[in-house]
Protein backbone atom coordinates (compact mmCIF):
# COMPACT_ATOMS: atom_id res chain seq x y z
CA UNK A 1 -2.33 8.70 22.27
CA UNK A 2 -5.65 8.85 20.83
CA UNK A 3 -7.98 5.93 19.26
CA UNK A 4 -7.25 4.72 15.84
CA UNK A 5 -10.42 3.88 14.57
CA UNK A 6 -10.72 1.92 11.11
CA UNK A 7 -13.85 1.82 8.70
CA UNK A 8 -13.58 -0.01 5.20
CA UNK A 9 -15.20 2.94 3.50
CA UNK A 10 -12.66 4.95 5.02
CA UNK A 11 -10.35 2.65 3.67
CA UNK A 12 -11.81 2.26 0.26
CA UNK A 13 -12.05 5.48 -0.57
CA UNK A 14 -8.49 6.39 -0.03
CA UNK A 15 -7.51 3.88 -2.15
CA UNK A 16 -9.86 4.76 -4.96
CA UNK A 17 -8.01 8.35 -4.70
CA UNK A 18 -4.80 7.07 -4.93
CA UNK A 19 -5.60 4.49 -7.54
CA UNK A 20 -7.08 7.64 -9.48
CA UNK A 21 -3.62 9.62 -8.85
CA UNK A 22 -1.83 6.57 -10.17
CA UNK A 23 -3.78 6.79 -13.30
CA UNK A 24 -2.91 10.50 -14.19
CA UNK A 25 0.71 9.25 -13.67
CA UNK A 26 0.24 6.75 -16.93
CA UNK A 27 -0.22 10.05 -18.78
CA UNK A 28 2.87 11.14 -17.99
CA UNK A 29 5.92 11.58 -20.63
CA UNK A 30 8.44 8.97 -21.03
CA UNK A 31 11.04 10.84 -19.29
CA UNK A 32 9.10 11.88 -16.65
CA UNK A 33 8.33 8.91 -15.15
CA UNK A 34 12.18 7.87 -15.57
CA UNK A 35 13.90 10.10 -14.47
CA UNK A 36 14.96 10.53 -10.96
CA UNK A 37 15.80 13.51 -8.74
CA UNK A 38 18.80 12.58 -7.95
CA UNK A 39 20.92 9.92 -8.74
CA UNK A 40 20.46 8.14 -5.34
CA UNK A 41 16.10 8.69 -5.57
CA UNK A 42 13.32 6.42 -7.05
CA UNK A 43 12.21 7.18 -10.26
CA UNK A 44 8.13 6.85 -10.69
CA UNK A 45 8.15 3.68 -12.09
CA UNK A 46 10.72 2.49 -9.40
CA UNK A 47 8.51 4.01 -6.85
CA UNK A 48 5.05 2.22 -8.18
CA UNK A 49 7.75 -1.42 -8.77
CA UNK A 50 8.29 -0.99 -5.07
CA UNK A 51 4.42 -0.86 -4.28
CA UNK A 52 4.15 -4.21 -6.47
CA UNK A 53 7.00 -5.58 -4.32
CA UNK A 54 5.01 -4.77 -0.83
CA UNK A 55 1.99 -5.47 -1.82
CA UNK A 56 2.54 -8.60 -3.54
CA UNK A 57 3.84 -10.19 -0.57
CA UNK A 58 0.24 -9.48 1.03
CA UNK A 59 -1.70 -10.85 -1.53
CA UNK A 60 -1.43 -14.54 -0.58
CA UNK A 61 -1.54 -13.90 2.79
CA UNK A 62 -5.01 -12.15 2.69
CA UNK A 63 -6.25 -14.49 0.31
CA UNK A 64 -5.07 -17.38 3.11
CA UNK A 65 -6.74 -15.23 5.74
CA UNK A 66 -10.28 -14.89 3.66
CA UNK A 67 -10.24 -19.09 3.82
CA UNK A 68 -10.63 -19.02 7.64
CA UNK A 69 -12.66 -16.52 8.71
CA UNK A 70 -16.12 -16.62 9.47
CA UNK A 71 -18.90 -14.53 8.47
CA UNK A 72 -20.63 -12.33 10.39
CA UNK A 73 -24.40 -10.88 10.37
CA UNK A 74 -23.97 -7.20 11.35
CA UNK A 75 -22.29 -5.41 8.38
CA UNK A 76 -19.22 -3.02 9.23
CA UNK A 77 -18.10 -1.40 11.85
CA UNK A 78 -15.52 0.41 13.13
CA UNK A 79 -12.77 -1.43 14.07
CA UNK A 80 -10.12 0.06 17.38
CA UNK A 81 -5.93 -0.63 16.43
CA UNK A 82 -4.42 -2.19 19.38
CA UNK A 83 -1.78 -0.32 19.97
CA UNK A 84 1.54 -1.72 18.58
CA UNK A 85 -0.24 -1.47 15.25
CA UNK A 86 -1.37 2.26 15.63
CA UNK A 87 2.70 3.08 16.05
CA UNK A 88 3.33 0.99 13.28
CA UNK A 89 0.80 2.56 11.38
CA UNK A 90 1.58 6.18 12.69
CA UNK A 91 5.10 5.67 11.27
CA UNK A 92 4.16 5.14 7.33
CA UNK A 93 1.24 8.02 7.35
CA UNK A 94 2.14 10.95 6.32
CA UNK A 95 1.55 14.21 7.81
CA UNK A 96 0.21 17.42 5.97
CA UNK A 97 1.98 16.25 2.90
CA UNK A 98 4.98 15.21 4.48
CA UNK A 99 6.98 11.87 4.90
CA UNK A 100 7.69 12.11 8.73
CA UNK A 101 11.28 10.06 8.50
CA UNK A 102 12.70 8.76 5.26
CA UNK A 103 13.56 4.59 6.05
CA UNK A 104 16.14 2.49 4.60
CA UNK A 105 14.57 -0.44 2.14
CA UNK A 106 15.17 -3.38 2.99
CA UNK A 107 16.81 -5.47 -0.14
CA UNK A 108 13.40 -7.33 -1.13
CA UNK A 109 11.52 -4.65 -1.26
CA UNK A 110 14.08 -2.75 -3.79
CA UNK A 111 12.63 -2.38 -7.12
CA UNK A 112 15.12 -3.75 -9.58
CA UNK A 113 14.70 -1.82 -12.42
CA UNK A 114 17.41 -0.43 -14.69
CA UNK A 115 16.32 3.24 -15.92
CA UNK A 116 18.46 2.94 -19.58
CA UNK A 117 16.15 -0.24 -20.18
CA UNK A 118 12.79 1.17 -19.07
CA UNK A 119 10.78 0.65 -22.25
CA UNK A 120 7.13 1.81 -22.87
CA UNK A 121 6.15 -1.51 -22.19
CA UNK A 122 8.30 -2.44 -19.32
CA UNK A 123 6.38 0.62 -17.81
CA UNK A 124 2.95 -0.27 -18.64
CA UNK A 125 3.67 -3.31 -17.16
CA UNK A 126 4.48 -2.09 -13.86
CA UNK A 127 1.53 0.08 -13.97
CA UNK A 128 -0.90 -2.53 -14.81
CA UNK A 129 0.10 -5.19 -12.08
CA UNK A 130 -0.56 -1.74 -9.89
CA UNK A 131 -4.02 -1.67 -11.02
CA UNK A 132 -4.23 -5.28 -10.80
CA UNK A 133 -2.82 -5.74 -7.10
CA UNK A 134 -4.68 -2.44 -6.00
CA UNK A 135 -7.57 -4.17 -7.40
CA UNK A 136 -7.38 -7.58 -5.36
CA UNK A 137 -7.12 -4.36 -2.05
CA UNK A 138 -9.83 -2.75 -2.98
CA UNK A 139 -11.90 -6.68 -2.59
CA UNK A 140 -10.55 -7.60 0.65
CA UNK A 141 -11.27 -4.53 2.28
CA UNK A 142 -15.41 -5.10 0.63
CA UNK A 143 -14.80 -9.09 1.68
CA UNK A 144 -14.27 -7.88 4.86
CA UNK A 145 -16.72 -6.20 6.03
CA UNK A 146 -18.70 -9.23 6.37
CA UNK A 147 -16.29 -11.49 7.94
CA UNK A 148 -15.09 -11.77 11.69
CA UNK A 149 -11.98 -9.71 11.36
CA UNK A 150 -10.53 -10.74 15.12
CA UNK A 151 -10.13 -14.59 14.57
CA UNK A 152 -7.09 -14.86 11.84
CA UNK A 153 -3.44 -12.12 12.13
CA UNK A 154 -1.63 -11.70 9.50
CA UNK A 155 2.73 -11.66 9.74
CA UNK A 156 3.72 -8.18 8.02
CA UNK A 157 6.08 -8.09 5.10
CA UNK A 158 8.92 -7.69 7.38
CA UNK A 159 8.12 -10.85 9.77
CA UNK A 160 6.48 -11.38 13.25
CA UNK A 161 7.66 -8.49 14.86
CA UNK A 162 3.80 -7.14 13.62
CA UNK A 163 1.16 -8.56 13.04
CA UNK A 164 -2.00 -7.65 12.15
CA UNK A 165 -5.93 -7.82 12.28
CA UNK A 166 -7.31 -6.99 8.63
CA UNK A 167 -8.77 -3.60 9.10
CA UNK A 168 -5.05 -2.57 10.93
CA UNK A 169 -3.37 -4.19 7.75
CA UNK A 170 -5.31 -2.72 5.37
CA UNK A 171 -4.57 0.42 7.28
CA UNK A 172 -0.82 -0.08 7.02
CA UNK A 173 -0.83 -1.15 3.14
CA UNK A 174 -2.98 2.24 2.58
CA UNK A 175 -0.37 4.60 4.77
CA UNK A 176 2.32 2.93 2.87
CA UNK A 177 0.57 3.59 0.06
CA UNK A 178 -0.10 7.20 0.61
CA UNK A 179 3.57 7.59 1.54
CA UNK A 180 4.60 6.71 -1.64
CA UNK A 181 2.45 9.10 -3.13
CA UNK A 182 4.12 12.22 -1.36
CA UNK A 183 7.29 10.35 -2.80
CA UNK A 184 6.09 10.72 -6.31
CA UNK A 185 5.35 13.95 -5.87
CA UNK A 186 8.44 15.12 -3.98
CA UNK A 187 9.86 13.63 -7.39
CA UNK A 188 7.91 15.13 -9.96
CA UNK A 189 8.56 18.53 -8.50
């Protein structure tokens, strides 16, 4: 298996694509973002609740890893997944468009929303803490290219089973991301 090698800017701009594909969405009709495939799919908004969910368990623990790690002189680099990660990793990305194996959620990452009660602003909502989580990304991965990025893991959502450097986390949160995406567009088609 080849080398996974991780650069924020890389990183960053993915994310500034998808956060730009996330913004097109908010133009979307009403009933387009509501309405699911089928009556066992996400819906848009259920899809982008579901990002809030994941990502909003990462947000404290990045914020707790940025309070113990030191800074470094040299700038970024690129940064080598161990292994584990890079199969973790390998399993979220998609490929050529294409989720490789649809996964079961687990319960806390289900986005309780109730499509009949999805108003305008109940929707906005769910975009904005988007922006606003994608946002607080976007600033770790900068904040981290000046810090020592091998002295602090961080426990994945799903407990200790992985754990991560940051570059290898951010990696994860940006496959996941990008998954997601291919989701939305398998259900706007």
């Amino acid at each position: 298996m080849a080398s996974l090698l991780l650069s924020p800017e890389n990183q960053i701009q993915r994310l500034n694509h998808i956060v730009n594909k996330v913004k097109k969405l908010q133009a979307l009709e009403l009933s387009q973002l509501t309405t699911p495939p089928n009556p066992k799919s996400w819906n848009v908004v259920e899809v982008l609740e579901h990002l809030n969910i994941a990502y909003g368990i990462y947000m404290p623990r990045l914020d707790d890893a940025f309070t113990k790690l030191p800074d470094v002189d040299s700038g970024p680099s690129e940064f080598k997944a161990r292994w584990w990660q890079k199969i973790v990793i390998a399993g979220q990305r998609p490929k050529n468009g294409v989720r490789k194996w649809k996964m079961k959620t687990l319960k806390r990452f289900e986005p309780l929303l109730e499509n009949q009660q999805l108003t305008q602003e109940k929707i906005d909502t769910v975009f904005e803490t988007f922006f606003t989580r994608h946002a607080h990304l976007k600033e770790a991965i900068l904040k981290s290219r000046n810090k020592d990025v091998t002295q602090v893991k961080i426990i994945s959502a799903i407990g200790p089973l992985v754990n991560f450097y940051l570059p290898e986390c951010f990696e994860f949160l940006l496959c996941h991301l990008e998954r997601h995406m291919v989701q939305i567009e398998e259900v706007l088609e």
